[in-house]
Protein backbone atom coordinates (compact mmCIF):
# COMPACT_ATOMS: atom_id res chain seq x y z
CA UNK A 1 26.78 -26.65 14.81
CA UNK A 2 23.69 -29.28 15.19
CA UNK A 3 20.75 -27.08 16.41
CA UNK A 4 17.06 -28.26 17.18
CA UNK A 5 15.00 -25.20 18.01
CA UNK A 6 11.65 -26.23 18.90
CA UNK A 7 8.55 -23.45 19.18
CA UNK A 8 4.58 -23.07 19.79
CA UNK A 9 4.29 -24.39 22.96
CA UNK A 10 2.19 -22.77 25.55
CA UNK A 11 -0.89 -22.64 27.91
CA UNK A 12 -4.22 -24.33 26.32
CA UNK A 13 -7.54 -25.56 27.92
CA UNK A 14 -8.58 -28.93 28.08
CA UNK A 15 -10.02 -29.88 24.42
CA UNK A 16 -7.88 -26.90 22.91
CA UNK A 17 -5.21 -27.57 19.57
CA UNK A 18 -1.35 -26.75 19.42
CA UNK A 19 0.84 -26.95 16.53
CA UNK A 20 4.31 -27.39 17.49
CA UNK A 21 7.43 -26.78 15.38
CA UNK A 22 11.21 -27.89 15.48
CA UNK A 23 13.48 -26.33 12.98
CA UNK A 24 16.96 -27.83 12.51
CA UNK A 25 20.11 -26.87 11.53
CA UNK A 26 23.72 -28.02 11.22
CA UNK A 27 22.68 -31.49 9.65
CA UNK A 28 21.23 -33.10 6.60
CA UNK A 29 18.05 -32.88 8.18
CA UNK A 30 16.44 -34.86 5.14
CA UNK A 31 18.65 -37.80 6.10
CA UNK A 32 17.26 -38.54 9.27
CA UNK A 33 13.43 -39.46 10.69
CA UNK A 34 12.38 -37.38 13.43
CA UNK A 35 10.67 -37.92 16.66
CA UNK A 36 8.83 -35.48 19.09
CA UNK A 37 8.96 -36.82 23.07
CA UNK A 38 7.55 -35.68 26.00
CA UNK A 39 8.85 -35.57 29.54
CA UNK A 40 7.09 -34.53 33.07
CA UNK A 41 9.28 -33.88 35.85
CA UNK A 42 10.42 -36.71 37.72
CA UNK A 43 9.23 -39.24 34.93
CA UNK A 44 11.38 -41.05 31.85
CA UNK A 45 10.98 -39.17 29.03
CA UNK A 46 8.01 -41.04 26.80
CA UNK A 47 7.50 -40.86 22.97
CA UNK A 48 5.33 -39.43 21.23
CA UNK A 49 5.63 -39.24 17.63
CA UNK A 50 8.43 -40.46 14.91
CA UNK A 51 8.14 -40.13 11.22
CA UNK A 52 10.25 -41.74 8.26
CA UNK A 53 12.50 -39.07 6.56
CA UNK A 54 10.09 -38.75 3.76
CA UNK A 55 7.11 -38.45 5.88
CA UNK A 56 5.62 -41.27 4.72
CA UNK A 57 5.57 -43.47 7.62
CA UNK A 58 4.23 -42.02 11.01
CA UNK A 59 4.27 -43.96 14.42
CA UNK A 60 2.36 -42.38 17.97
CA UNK A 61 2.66 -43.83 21.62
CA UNK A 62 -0.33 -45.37 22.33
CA UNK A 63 -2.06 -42.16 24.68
CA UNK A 64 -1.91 -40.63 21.14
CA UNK A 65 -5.04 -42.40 20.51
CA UNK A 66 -5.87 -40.27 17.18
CA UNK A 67 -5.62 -36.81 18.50
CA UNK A 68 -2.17 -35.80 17.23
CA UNK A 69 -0.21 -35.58 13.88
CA UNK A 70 3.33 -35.36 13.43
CA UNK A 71 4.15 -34.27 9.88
CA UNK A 72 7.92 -32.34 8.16
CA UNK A 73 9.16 -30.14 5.28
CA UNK A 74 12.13 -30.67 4.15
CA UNK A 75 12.41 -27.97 2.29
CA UNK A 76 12.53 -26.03 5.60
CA UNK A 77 13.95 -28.26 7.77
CA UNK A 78 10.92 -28.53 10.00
CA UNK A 79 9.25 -30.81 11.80
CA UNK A 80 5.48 -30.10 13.38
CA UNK A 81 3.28 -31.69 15.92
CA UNK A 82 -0.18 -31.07 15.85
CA UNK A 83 -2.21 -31.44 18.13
CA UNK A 84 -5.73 -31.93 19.34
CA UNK A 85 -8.14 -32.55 21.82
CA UNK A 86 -5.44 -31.86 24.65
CA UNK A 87 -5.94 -33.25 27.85
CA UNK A 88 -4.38 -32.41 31.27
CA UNK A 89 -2.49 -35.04 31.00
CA UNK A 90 -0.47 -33.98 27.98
CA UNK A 91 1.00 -31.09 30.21
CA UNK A 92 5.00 -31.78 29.57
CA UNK A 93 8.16 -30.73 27.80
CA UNK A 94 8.11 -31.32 24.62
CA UNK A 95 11.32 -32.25 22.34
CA UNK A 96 12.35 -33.20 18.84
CA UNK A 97 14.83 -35.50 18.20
CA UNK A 98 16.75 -36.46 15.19
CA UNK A 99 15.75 -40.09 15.59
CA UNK A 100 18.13 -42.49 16.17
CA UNK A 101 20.96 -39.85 16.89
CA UNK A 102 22.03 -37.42 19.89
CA UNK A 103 20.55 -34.48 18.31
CA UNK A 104 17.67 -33.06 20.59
CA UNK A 105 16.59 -29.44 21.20
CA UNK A 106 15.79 -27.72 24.10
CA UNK A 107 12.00 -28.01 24.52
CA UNK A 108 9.44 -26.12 24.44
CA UNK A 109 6.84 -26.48 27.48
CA UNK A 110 3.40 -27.80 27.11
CA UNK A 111 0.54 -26.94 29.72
CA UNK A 112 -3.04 -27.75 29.87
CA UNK A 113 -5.01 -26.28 32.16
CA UNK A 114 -8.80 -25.08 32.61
């Protein structure tokens, strides 16, 4: 059973860091890049992050503008998103993806607020 469990989410100030975490199981999770999205109610769900499967090759929307960094272990199956410098804006779901396939998790909710 394909599971994405994603974790660290939370309430932050503007300006304040969050690392978040997906852990996968159920697939060859070296095998596959990953990918962190966002989503705000009513709006399309927007990248924000995809990196090769050896975490070599990193990509960010373009609101990334420096202040996050997506990064994996294979060795535990885990993918992170850290990230910086938050701004209100960035309040949203946030969700890994197995990129390129159906496998998401569940979310874990982002809020920044002063």
């Amino acid at each position: 059973q394909v599971q994405l469990v994603e974790s660290g989410g939370g309430l932050v100030q503007p300006g304040g860091s969050l690392r978040l975490s997906c852990t996968a199981s159920g697939f060859f999770f070296a095998s596959y890049g990953m990918s962190w999205y966002r989503q705000v109610p009513g709006k399309e769900r927007e990248f924000v992050a995809g990196l090769s499967r050896s975490g070599a090759t990193a990509t960010y929307g373009d609101f990334v503008e420096g202040r996050f960094s997506i990064s994996r272990d294979n060795a535990k199956n885990t993918v992170y998103l850290q990230m910086h410098d938050l701004k209100l804006q960035d309040t949203a779901v946030y969700y890994c993806t197995a990129t390129g396939s159906s496998y998401w998790g569940q979310g874990t909710q982002v809020t920044v607020s002063s």
